[in-house]
N, C-alpha and C. Protein backbone atom coordinates (compact mmCIF):
# COMPACT_ATOMS: atom_id res chain seq x y z
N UNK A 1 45.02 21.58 26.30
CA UNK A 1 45.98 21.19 27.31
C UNK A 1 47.23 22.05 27.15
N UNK A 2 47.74 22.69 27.89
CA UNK A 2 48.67 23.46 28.27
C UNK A 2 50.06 22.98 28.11
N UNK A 3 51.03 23.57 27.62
CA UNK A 3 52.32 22.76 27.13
C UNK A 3 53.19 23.29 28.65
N UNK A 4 53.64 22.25 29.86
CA UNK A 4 53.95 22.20 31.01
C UNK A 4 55.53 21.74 30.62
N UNK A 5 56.81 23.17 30.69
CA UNK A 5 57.90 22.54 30.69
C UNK A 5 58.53 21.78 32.11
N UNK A 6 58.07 22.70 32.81
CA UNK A 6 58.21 22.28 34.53
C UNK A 6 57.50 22.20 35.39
N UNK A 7 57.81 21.16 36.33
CA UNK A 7 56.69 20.63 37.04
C UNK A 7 56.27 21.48 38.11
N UNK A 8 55.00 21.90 38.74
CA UNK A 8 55.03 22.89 39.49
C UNK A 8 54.69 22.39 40.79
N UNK A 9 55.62 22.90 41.90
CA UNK A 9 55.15 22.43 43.19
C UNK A 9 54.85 23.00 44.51
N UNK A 10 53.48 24.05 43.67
CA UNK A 10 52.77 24.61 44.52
C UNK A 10 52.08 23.99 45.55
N UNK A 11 51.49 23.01 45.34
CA UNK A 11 50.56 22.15 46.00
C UNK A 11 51.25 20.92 46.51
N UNK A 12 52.52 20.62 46.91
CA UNK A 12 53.22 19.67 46.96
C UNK A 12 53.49 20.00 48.51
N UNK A 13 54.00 18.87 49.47
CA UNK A 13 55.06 18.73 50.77
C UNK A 13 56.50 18.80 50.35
N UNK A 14 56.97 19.31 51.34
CA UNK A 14 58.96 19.33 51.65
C UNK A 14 59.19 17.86 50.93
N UNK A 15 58.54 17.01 51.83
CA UNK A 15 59.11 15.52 51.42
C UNK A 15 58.39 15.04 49.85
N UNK A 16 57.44 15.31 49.00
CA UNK A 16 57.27 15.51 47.83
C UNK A 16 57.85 15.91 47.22
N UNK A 17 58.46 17.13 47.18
CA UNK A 17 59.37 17.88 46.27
C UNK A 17 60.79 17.16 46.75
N UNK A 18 61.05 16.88 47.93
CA UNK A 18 62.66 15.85 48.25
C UNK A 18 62.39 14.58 47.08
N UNK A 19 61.79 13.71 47.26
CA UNK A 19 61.18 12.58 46.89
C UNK A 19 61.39 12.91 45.65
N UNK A 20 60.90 13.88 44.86
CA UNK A 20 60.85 14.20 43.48
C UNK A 20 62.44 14.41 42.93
N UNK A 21 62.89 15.21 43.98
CA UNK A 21 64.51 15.54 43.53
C UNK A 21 65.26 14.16 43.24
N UNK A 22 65.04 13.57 44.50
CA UNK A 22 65.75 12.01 44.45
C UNK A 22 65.81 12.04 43.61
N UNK A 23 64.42 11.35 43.18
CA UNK A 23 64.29 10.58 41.55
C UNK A 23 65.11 11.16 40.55
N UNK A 24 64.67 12.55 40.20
CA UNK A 24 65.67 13.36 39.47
C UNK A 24 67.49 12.77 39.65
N UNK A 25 67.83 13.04 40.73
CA UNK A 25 69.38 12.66 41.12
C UNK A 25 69.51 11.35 40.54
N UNK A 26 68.41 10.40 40.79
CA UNK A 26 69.06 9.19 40.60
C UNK A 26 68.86 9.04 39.19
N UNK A 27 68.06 9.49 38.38
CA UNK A 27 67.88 9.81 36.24
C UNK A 27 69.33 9.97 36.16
N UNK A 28 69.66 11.12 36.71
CA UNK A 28 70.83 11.99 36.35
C UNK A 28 72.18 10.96 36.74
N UNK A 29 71.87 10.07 37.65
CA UNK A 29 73.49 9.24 37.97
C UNK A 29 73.43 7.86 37.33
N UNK A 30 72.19 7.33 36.88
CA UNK A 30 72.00 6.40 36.13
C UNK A 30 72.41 6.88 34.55
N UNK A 31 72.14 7.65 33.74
CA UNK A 31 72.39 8.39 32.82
C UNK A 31 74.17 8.69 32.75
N UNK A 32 74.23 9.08 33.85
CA UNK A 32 76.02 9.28 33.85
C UNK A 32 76.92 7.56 33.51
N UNK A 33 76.17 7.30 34.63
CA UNK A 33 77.03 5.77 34.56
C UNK A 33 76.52 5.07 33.55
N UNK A 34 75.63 5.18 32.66
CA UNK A 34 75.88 4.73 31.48
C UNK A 34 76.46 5.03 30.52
N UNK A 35 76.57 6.54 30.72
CA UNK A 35 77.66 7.27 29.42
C UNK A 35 78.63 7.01 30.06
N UNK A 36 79.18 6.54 31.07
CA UNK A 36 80.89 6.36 31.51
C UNK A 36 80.77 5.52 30.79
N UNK A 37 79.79 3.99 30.99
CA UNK A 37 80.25 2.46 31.02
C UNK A 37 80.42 2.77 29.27
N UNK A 38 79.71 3.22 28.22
CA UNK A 38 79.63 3.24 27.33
C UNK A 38 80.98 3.73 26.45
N UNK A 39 81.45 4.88 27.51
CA UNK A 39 82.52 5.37 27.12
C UNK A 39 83.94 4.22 27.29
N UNK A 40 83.77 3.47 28.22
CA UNK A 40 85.16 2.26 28.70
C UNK A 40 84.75 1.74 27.62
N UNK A 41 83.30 1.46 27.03
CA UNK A 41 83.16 -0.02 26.01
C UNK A 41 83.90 0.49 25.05
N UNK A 42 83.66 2.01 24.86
CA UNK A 42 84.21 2.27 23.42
C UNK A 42 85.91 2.09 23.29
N UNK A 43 86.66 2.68 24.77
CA UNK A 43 87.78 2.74 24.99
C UNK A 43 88.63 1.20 24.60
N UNK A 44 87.58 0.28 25.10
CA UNK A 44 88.23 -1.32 25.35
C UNK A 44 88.18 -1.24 23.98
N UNK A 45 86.89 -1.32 23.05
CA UNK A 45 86.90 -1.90 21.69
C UNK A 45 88.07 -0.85 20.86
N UNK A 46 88.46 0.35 21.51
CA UNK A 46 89.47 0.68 20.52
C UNK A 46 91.06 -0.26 20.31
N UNK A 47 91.17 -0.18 22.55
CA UNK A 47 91.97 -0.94 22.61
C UNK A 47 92.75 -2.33 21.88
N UNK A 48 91.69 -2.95 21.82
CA UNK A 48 91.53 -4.33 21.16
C UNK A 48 91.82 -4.19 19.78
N UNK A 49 90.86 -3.16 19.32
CA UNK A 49 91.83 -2.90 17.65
C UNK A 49 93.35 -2.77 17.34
N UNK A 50 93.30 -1.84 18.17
CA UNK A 50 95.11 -1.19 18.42
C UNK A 50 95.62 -2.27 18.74
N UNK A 51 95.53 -3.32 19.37
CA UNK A 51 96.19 -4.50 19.92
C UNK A 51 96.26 -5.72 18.43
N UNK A 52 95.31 -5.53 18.38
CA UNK A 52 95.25 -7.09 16.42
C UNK A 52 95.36 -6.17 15.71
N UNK A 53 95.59 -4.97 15.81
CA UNK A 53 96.53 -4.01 14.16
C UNK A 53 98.10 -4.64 14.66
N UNK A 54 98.45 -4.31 16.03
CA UNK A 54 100.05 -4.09 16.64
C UNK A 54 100.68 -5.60 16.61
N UNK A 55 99.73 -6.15 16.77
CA UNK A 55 100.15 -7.88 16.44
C UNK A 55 100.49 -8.20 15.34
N UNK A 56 99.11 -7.98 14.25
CA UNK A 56 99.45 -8.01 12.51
C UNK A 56 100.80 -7.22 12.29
N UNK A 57 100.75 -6.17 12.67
CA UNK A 57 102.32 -5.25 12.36
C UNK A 57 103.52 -6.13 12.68
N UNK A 58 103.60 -7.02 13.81
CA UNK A 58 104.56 -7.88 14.03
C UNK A 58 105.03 -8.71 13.71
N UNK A 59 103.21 -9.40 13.06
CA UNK A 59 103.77 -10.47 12.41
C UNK A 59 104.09 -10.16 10.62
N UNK A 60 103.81 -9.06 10.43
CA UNK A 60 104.47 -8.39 9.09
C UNK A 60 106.04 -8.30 9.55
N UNK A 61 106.29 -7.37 10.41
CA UNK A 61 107.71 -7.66 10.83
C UNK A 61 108.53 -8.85 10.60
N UNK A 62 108.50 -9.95 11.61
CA UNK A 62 108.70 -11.09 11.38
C UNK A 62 108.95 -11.67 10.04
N UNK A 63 107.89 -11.94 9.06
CA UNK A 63 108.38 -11.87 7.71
C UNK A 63 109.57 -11.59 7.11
N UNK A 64 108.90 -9.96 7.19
CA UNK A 64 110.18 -9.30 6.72
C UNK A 64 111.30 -9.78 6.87
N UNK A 65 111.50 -9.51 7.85
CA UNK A 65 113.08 -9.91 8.58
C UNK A 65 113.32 -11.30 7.66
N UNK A 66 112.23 -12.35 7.95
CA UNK A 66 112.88 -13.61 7.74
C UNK A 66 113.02 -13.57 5.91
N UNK A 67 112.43 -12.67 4.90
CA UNK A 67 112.65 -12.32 3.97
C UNK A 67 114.47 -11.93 3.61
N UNK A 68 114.40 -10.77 4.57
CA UNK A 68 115.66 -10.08 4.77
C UNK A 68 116.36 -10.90 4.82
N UNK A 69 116.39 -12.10 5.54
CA UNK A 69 117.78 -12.93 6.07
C UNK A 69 118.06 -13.48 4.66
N UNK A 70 116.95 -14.38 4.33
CA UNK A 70 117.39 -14.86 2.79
C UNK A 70 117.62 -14.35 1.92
N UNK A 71 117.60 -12.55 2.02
CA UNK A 71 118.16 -12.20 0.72
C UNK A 71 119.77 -11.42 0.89
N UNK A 72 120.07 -11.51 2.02
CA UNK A 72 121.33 -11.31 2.64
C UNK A 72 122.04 -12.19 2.43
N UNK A 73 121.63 -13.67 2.74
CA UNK A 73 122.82 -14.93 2.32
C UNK A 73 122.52 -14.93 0.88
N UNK A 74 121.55 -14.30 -0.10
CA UNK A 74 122.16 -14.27 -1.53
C UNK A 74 122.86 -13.41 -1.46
N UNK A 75 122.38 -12.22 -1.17
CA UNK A 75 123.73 -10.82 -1.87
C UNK A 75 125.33 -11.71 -0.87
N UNK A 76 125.31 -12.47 0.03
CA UNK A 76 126.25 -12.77 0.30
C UNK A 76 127.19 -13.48 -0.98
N UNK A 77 126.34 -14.40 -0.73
CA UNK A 77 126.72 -15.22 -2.53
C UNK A 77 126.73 -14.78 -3.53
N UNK A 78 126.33 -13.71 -3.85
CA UNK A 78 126.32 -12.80 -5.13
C UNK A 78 128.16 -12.20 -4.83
N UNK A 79 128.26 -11.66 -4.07
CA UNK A 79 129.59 -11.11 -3.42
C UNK A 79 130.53 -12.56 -3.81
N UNK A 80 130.35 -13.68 -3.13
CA UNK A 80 131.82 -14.16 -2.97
C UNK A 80 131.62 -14.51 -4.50
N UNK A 81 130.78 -14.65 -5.27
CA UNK A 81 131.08 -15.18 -6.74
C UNK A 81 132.08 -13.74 -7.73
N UNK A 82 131.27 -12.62 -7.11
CA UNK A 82 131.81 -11.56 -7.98
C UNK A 82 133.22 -11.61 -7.41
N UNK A 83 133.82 -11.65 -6.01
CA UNK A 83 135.20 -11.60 -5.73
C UNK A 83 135.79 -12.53 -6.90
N UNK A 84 135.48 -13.61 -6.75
CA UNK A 84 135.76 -14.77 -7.33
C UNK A 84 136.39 -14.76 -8.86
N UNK A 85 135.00 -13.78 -9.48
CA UNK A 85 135.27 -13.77 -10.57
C UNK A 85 136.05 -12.78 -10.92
N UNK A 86 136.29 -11.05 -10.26
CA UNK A 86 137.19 -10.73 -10.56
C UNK A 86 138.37 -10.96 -10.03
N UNK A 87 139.11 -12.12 -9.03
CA UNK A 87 140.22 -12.57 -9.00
C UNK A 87 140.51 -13.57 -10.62
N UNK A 88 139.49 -14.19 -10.95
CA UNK A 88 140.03 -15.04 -12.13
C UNK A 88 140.12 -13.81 -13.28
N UNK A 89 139.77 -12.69 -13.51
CA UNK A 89 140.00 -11.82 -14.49
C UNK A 89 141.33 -11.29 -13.91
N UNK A 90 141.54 -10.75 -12.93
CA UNK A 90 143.03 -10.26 -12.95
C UNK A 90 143.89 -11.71 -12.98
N UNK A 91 143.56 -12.87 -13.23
CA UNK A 91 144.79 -13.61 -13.35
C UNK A 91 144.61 -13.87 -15.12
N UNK A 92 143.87 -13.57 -15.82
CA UNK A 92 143.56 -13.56 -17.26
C UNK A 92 143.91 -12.49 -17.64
N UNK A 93 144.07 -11.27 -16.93
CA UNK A 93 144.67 -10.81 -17.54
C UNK A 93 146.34 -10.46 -17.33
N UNK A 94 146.74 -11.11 -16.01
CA UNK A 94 148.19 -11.32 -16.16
C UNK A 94 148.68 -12.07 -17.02
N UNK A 95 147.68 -12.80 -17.59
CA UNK A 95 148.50 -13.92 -18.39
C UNK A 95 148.47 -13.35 -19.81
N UNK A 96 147.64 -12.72 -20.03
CA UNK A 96 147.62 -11.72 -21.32
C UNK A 96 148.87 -10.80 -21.40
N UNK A 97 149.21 -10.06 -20.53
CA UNK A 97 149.99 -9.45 -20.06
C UNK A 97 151.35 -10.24 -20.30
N UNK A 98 151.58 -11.00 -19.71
CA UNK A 98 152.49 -12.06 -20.28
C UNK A 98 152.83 -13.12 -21.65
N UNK A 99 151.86 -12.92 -21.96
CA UNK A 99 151.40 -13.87 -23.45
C UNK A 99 152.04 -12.20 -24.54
N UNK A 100 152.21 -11.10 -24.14
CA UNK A 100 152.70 -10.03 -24.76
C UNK A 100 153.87 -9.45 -25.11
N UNK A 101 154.81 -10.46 -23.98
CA UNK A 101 156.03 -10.19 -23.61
C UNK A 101 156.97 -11.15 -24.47
C-alpha cells in the first residue's frame, strides 16, 4: 500500500472537491476556535491568579499597617518617657550644680 500524503482528485466532481474543501475549512475553524477558547481559558486562569496573589498582597498590607500603627504609639511612648526623663536629669543636675555652690 502506497504512502498517500494527498488526496488526489482526479476522478472526483467540482462539487466533490467543493464538498471536500468545506470540510477542510470547517477542521481548520473548529481547530482555531478551540485554540482561541483555550487560549481565554488560559488568560482567565492567569487572571484569577493575579487577582488571589493581589488580594493576599492586601491583605499582607493591611497587617502591616495595623502592625505599624502599634508600633508608632510605642515609639510614641518610648519618646514622651525619654523627654521625660531627660527633663528630670537636667533638673538633677541643676541641683548638683547648686548643691556645689
Amino acid at each position: 500500500m502506497p504512502l498517500i500524503l494527498a488526496p488526489s482528485f482526479d476522478d472526483h466532481t467540482r462539487a466533490e472537491v467543493e464538498k471536500f474543501l468545506d470540510e477542510v475549512r470547517a477542521r481548520r475553524i473548529a481547530a482555531v476556535i478551540e485554540f482561541q477558547q483555550s487560549k481565554m481559558n488560559k488568560l482567565g486562569k492567569e487572571h484569577s491568579e493575579i487577582k488571589t496573589k493581589l488580594s493576599r498582597q492586601y491583605e499582607h498590607l493591611g497587617k502591616a499597617l495595623e502592625r505599624l500603627a502599634g508600633e508608632i504609639d510605642k515609639v510614641e511612648g518610648y519618646l514622651a518617657v525619654c523627654q521625660m526623663l531627660r527633663s528630670e536629669m537636667g533638673l538633677v543636675y541643676d541641683r548638683i550644680q547648686l548643691a556645689k555652690k
